[in-house]
N, C-alpha and C. Protein backbone atom coordinates (compact mmCIF):
# COMPACT_ATOMS: atom_id res chain seq x y z
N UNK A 1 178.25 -11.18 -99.66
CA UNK A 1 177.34 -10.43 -98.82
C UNK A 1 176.81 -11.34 -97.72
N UNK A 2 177.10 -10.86 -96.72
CA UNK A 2 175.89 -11.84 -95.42
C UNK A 2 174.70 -12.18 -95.62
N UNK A 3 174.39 -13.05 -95.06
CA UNK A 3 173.02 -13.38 -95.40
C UNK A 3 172.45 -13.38 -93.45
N UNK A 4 171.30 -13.42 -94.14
CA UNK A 4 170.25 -12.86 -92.94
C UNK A 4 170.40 -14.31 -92.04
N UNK A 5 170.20 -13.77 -90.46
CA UNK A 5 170.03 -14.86 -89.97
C UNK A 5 168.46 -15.68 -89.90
N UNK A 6 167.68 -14.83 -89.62
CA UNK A 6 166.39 -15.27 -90.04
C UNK A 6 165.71 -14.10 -91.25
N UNK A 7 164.57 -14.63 -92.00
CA UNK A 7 163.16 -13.65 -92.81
C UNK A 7 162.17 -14.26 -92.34
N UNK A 8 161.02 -12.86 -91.73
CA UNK A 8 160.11 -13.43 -91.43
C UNK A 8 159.41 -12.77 -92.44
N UNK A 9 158.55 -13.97 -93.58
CA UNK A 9 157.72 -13.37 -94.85
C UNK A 9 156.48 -13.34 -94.59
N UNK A 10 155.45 -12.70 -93.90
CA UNK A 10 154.08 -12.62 -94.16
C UNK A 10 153.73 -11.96 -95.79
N UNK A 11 152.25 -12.63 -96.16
CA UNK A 11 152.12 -12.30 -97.95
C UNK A 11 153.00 -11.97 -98.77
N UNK A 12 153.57 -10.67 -98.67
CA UNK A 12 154.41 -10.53 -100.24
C UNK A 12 155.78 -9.35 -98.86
N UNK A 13 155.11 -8.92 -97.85
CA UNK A 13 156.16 -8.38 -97.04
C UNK A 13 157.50 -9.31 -96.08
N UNK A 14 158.91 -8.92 -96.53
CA UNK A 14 159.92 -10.18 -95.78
C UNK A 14 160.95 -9.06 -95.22
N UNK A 15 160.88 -9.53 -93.79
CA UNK A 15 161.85 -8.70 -92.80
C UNK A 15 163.13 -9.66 -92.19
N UNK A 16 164.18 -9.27 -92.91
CA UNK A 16 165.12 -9.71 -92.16
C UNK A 16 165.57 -9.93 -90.76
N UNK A 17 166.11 -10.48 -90.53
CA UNK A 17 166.70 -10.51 -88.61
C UNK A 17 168.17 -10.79 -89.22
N UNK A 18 169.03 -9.78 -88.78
CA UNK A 18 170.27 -9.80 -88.89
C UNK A 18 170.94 -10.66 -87.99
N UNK A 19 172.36 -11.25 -87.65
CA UNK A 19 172.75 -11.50 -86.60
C UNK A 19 174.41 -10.96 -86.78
N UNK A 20 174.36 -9.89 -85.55
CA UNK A 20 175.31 -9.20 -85.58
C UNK A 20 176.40 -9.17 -84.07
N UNK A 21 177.98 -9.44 -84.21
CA UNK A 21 178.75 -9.92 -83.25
C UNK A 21 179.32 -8.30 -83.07
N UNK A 22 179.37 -7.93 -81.47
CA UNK A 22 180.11 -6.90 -81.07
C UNK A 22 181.20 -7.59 -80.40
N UNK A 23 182.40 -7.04 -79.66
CA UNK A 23 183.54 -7.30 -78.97
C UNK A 23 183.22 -8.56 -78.09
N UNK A 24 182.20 -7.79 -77.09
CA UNK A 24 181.58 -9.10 -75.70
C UNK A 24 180.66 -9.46 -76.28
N UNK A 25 179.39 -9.42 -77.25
CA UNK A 25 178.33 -10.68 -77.25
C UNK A 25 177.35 -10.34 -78.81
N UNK A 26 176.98 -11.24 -78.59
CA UNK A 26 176.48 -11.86 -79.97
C UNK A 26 174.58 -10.99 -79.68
N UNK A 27 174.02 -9.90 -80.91
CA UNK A 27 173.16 -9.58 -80.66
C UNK A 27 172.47 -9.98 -81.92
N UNK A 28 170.95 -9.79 -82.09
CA UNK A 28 170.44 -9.19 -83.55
C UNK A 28 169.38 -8.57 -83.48
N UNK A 29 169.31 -8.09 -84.75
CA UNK A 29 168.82 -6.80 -85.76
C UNK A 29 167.98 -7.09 -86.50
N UNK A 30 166.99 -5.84 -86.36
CA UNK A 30 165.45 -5.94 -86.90
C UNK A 30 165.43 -4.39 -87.59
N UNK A 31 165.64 -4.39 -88.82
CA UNK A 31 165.65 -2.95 -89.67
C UNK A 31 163.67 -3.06 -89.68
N UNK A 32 163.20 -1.70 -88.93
CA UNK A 32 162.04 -1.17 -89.50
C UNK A 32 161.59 -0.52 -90.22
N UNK A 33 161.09 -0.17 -91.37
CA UNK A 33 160.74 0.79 -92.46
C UNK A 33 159.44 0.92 -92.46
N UNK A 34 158.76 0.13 -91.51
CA UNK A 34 156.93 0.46 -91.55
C UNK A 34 156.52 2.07 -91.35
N UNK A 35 157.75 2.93 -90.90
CA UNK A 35 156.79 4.65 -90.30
C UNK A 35 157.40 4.96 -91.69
N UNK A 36 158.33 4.66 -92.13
CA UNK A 36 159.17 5.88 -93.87
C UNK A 36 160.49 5.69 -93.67
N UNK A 37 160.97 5.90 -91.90
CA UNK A 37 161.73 5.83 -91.85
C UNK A 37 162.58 4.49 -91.26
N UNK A 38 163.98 4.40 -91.39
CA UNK A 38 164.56 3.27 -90.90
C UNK A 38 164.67 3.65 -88.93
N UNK A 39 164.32 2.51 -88.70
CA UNK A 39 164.36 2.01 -87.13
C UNK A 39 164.81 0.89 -86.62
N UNK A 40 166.13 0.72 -86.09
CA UNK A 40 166.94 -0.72 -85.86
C UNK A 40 166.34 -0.88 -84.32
N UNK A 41 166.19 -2.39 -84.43
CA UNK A 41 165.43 -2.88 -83.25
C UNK A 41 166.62 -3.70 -82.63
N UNK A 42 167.32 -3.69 -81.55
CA UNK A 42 168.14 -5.23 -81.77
C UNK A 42 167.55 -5.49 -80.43
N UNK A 43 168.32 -6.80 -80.10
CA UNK A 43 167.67 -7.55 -79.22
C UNK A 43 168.76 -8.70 -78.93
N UNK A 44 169.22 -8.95 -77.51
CA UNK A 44 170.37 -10.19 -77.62
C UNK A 44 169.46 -11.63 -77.47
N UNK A 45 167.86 -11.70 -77.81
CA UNK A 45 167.30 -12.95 -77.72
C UNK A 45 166.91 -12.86 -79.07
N UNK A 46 167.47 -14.37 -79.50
CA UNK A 46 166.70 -14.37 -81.10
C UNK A 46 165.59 -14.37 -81.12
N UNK A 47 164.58 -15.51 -80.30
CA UNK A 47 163.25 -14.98 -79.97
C UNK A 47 162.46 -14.03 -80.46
N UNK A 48 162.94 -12.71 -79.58
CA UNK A 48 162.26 -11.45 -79.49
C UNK A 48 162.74 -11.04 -81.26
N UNK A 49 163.61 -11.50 -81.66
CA UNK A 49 164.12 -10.88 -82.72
C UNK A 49 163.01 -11.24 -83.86
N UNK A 50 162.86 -12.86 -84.02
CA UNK A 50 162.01 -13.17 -84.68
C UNK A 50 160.21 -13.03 -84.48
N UNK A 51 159.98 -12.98 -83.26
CA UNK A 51 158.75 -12.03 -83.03
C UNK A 51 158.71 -10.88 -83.72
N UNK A 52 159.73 -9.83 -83.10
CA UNK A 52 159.58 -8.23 -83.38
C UNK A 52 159.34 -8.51 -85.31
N UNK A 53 159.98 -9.12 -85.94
CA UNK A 53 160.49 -9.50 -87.30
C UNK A 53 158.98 -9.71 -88.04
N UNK A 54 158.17 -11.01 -87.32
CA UNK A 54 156.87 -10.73 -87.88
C UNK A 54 155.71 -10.10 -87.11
N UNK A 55 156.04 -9.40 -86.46
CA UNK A 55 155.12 -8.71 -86.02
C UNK A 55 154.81 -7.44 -87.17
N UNK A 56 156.25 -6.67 -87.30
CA UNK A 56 156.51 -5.95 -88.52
C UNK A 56 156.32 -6.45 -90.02
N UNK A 57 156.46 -7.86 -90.31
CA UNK A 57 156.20 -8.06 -91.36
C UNK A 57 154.76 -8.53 -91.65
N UNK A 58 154.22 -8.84 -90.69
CA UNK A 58 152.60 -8.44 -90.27
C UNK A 58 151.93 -7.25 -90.57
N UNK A 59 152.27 -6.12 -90.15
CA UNK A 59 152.06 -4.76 -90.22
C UNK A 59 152.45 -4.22 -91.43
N UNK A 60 153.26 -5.29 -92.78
CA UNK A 60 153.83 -4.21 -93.71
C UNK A 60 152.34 -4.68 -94.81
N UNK A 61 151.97 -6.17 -94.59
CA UNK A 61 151.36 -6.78 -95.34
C UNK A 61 150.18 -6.22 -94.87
N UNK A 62 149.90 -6.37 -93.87
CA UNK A 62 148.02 -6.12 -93.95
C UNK A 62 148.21 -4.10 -93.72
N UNK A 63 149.14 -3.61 -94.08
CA UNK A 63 148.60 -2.23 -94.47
C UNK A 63 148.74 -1.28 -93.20
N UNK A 64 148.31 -1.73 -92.10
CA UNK A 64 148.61 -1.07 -90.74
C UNK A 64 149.84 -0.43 -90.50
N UNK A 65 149.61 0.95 -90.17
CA UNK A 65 150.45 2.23 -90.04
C UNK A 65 150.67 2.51 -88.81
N UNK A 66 151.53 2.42 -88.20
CA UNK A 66 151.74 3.08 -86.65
C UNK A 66 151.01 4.12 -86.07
N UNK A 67 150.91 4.18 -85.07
CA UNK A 67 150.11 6.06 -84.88
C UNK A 67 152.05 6.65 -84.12
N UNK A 68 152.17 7.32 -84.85
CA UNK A 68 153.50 8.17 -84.72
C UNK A 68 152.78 9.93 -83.96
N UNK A 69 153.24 9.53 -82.54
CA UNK A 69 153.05 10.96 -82.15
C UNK A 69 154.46 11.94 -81.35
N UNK A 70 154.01 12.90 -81.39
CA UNK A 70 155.13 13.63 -80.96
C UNK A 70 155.28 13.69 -79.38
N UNK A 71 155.77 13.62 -78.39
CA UNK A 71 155.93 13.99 -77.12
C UNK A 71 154.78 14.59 -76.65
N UNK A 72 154.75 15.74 -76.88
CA UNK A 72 153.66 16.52 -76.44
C UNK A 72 152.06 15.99 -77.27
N UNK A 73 152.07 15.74 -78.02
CA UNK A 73 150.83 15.16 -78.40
C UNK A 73 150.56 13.86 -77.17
N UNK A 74 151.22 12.91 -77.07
CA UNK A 74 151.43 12.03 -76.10
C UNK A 74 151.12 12.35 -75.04
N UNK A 75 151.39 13.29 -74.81
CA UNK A 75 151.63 13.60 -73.18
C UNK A 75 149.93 14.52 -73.41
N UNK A 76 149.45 15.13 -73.99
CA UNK A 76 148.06 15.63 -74.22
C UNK A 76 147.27 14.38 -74.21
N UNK A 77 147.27 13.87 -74.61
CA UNK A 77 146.47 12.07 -74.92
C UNK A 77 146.01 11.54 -73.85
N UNK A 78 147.61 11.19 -72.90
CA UNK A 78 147.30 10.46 -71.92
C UNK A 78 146.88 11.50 -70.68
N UNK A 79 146.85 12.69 -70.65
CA UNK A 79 145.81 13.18 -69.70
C UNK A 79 144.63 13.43 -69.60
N UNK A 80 144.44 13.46 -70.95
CA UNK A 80 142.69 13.36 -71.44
C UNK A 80 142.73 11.65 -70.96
N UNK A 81 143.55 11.00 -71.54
CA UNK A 81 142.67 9.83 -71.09
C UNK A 81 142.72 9.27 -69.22
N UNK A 82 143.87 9.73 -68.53
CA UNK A 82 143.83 9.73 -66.85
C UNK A 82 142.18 10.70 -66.53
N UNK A 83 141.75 11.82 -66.95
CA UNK A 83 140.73 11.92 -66.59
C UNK A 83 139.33 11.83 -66.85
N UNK A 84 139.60 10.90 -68.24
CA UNK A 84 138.20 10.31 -68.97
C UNK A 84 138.21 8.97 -68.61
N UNK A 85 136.75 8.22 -68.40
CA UNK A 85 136.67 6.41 -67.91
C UNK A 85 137.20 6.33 -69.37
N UNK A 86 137.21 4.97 -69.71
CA UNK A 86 137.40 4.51 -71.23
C UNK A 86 135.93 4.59 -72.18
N UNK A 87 134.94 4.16 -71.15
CA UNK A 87 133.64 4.40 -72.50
C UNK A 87 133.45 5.80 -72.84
N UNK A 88 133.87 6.66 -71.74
CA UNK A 88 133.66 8.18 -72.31
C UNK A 88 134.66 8.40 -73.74
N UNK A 89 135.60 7.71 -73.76
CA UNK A 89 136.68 7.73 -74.39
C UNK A 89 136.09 7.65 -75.68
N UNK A 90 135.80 6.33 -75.76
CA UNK A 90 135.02 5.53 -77.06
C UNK A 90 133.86 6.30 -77.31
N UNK A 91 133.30 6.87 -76.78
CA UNK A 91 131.74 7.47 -77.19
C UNK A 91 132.11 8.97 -77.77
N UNK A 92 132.84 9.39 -77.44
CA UNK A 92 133.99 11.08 -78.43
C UNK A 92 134.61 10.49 -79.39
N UNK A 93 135.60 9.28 -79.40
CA UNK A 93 135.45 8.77 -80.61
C UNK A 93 134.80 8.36 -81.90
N UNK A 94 133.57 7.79 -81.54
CA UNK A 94 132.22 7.36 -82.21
C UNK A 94 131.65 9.21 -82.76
N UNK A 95 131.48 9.87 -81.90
CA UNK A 95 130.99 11.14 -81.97
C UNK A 95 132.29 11.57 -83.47
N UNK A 96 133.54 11.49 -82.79
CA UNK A 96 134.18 12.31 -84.04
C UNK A 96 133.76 11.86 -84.89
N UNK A 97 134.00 10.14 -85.44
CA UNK A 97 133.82 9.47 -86.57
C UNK A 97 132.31 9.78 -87.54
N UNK A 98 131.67 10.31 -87.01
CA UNK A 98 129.91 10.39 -86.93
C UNK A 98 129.97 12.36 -87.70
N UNK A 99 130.68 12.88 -87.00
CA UNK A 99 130.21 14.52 -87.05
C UNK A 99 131.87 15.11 -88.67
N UNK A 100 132.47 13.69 -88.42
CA UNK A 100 133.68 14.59 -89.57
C UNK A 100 132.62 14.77 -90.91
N UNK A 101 133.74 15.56 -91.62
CA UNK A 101 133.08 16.41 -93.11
C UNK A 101 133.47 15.15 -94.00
N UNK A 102 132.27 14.84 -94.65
CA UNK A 102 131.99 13.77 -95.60
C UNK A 102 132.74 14.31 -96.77
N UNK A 103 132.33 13.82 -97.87
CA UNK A 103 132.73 14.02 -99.77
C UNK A 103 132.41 15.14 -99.45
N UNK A 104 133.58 16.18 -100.43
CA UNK A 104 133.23 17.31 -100.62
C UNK A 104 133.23 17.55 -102.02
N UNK A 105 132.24 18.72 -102.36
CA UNK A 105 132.58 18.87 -104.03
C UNK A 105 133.84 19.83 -104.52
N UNK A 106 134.08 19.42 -105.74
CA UNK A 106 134.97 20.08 -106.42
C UNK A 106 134.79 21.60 -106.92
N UNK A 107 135.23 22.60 -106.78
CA UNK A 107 135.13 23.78 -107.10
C UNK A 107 136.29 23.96 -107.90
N UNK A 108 135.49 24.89 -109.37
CA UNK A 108 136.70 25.43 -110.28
C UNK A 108 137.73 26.05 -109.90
N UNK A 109 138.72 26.41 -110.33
CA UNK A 109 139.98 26.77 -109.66
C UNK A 109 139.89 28.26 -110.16
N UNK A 110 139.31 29.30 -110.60
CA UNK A 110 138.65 30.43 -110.65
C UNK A 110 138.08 30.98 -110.26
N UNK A 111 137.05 30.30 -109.95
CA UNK A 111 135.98 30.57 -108.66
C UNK A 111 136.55 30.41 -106.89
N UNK A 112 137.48 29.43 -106.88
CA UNK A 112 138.01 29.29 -105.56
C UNK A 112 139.25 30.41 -105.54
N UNK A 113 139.98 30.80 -106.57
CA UNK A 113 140.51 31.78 -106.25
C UNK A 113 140.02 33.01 -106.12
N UNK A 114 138.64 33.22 -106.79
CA UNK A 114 138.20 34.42 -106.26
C UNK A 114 137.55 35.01 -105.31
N UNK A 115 137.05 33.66 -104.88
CA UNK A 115 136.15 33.41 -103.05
C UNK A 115 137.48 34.15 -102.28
N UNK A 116 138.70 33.06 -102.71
CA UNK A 116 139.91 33.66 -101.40
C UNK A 116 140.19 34.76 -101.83
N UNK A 117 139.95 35.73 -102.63
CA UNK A 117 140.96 36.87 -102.89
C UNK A 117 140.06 38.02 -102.13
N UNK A 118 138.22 37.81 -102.35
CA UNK A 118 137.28 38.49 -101.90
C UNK A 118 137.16 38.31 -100.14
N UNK A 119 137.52 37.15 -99.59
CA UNK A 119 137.69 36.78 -98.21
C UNK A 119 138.62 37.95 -97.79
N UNK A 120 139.92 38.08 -98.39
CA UNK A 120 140.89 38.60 -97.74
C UNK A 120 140.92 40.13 -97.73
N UNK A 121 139.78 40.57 -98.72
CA UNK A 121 140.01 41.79 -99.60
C UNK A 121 140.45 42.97 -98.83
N UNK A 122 139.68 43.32 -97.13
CA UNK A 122 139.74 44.04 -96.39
C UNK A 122 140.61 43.63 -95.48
N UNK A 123 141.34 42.44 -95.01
CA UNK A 123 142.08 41.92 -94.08
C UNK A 123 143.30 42.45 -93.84
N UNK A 124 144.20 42.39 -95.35
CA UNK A 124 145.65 42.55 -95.42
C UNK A 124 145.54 43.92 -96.42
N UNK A 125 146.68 43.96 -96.83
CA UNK A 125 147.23 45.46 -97.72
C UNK A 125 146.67 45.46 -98.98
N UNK A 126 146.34 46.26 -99.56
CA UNK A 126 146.73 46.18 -101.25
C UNK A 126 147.88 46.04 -101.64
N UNK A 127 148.91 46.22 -101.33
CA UNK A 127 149.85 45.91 -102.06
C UNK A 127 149.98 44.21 -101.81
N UNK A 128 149.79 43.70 -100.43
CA UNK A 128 149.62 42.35 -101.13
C UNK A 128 148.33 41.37 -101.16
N UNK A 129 147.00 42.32 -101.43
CA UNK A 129 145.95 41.75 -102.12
C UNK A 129 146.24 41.80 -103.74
N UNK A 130 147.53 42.67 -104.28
CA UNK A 130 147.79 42.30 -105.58
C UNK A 130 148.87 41.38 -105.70
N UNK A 131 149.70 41.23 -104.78
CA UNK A 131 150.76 40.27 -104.98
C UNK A 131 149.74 39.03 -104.64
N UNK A 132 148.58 38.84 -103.93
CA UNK A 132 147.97 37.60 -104.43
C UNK A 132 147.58 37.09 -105.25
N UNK A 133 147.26 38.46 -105.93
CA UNK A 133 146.23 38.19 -107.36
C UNK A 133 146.80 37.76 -108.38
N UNK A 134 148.45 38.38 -108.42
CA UNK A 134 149.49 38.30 -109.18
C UNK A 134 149.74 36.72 -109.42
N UNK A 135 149.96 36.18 -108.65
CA UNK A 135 150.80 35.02 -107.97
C UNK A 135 149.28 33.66 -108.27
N UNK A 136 148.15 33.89 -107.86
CA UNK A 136 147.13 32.96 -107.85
C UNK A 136 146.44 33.17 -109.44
N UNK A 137 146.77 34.34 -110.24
CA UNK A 137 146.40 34.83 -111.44
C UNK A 137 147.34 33.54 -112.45
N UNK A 138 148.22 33.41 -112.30
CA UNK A 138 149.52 32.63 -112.74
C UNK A 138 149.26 30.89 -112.85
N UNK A 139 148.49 30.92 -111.72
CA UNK A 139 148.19 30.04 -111.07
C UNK A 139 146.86 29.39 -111.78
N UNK A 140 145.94 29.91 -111.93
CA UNK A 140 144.62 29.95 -113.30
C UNK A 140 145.04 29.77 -114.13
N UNK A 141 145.96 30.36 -114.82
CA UNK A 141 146.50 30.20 -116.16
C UNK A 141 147.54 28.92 -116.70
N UNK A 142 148.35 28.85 -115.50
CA UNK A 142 148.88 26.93 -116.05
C UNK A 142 147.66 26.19 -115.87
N UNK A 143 146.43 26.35 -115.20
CA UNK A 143 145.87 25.21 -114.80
C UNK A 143 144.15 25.97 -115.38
N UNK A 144 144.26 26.07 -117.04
CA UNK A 144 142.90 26.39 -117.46
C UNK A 144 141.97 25.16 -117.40
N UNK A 145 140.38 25.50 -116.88
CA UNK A 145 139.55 24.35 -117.19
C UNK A 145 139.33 23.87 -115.97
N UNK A 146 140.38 23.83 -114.77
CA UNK A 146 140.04 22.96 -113.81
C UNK A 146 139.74 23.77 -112.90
């Protein structure tokens, strides 16, 4: 089996740097697994290779998660932020962190099914305010007590 050209080991996390030959030139490879999924980084400077290498093996050890957004989330982001200064930025931040819903308590699983069944009672059909009842009734019963 090949062996790696470099590992960069921060604490107990170790990221390989591959070194891999195509036809015309000599590149390498940085496998990422920090989002779930695999992400090959290559790079024809070993350098960057061994940077990118612990930068990631930085990020596997101290716990830090990417912020993974979608296009359009992205593209929502950065126009809020083209027409917000940055302290406005930070001070809606502080505000979210401040106004989110703390510990919540636990509610029996009887009682919460019957809050939702009474919520819906007039909303949708009878025929499937009983296919709820049916289905969440089932549902009480593997799970007595809790």
């Amino acid at each position: 089996m090949k062996r790696p050209f470099y590992t960069a080991k921060v604490k107990n996390a170790s990221v390989p740097v591959w070194r891999c030959k195509s036809k015309k030139y000599t590149y390498y490879a940085v496998a990422d697994y920090s989002t779930g999924r695999r992400k090959v980084w290559t790079t024809s400077d070993p350098k960057k290779a061994k940077d990118k290498a612990i930068a990631i093996a930085t990020a596997l050890a101290t716990g830090e998660q990417p912020l993974i957004l979608k296009p359009r989330e992205r593209a929502c982001i950065q126009a809020a932020l083209d027409l917000l200064p940055a302290e406005e930025v930070l001070i809606a931040c502080k505000a979210c962190l401040d106004t989110r819903p703390g510990i919540f308590t636990p509610t029996p699983l009887k009682s919460a099914v019957d809050s939702f069944l009474a919520a819906r009672e007039g909303k949708v059909s009878t025929r499937r305010q009983m296919s709820d009842a049916a289905i969440l009734g089932h549902l009480v019963k593997a799970f007595p007590g809790r």
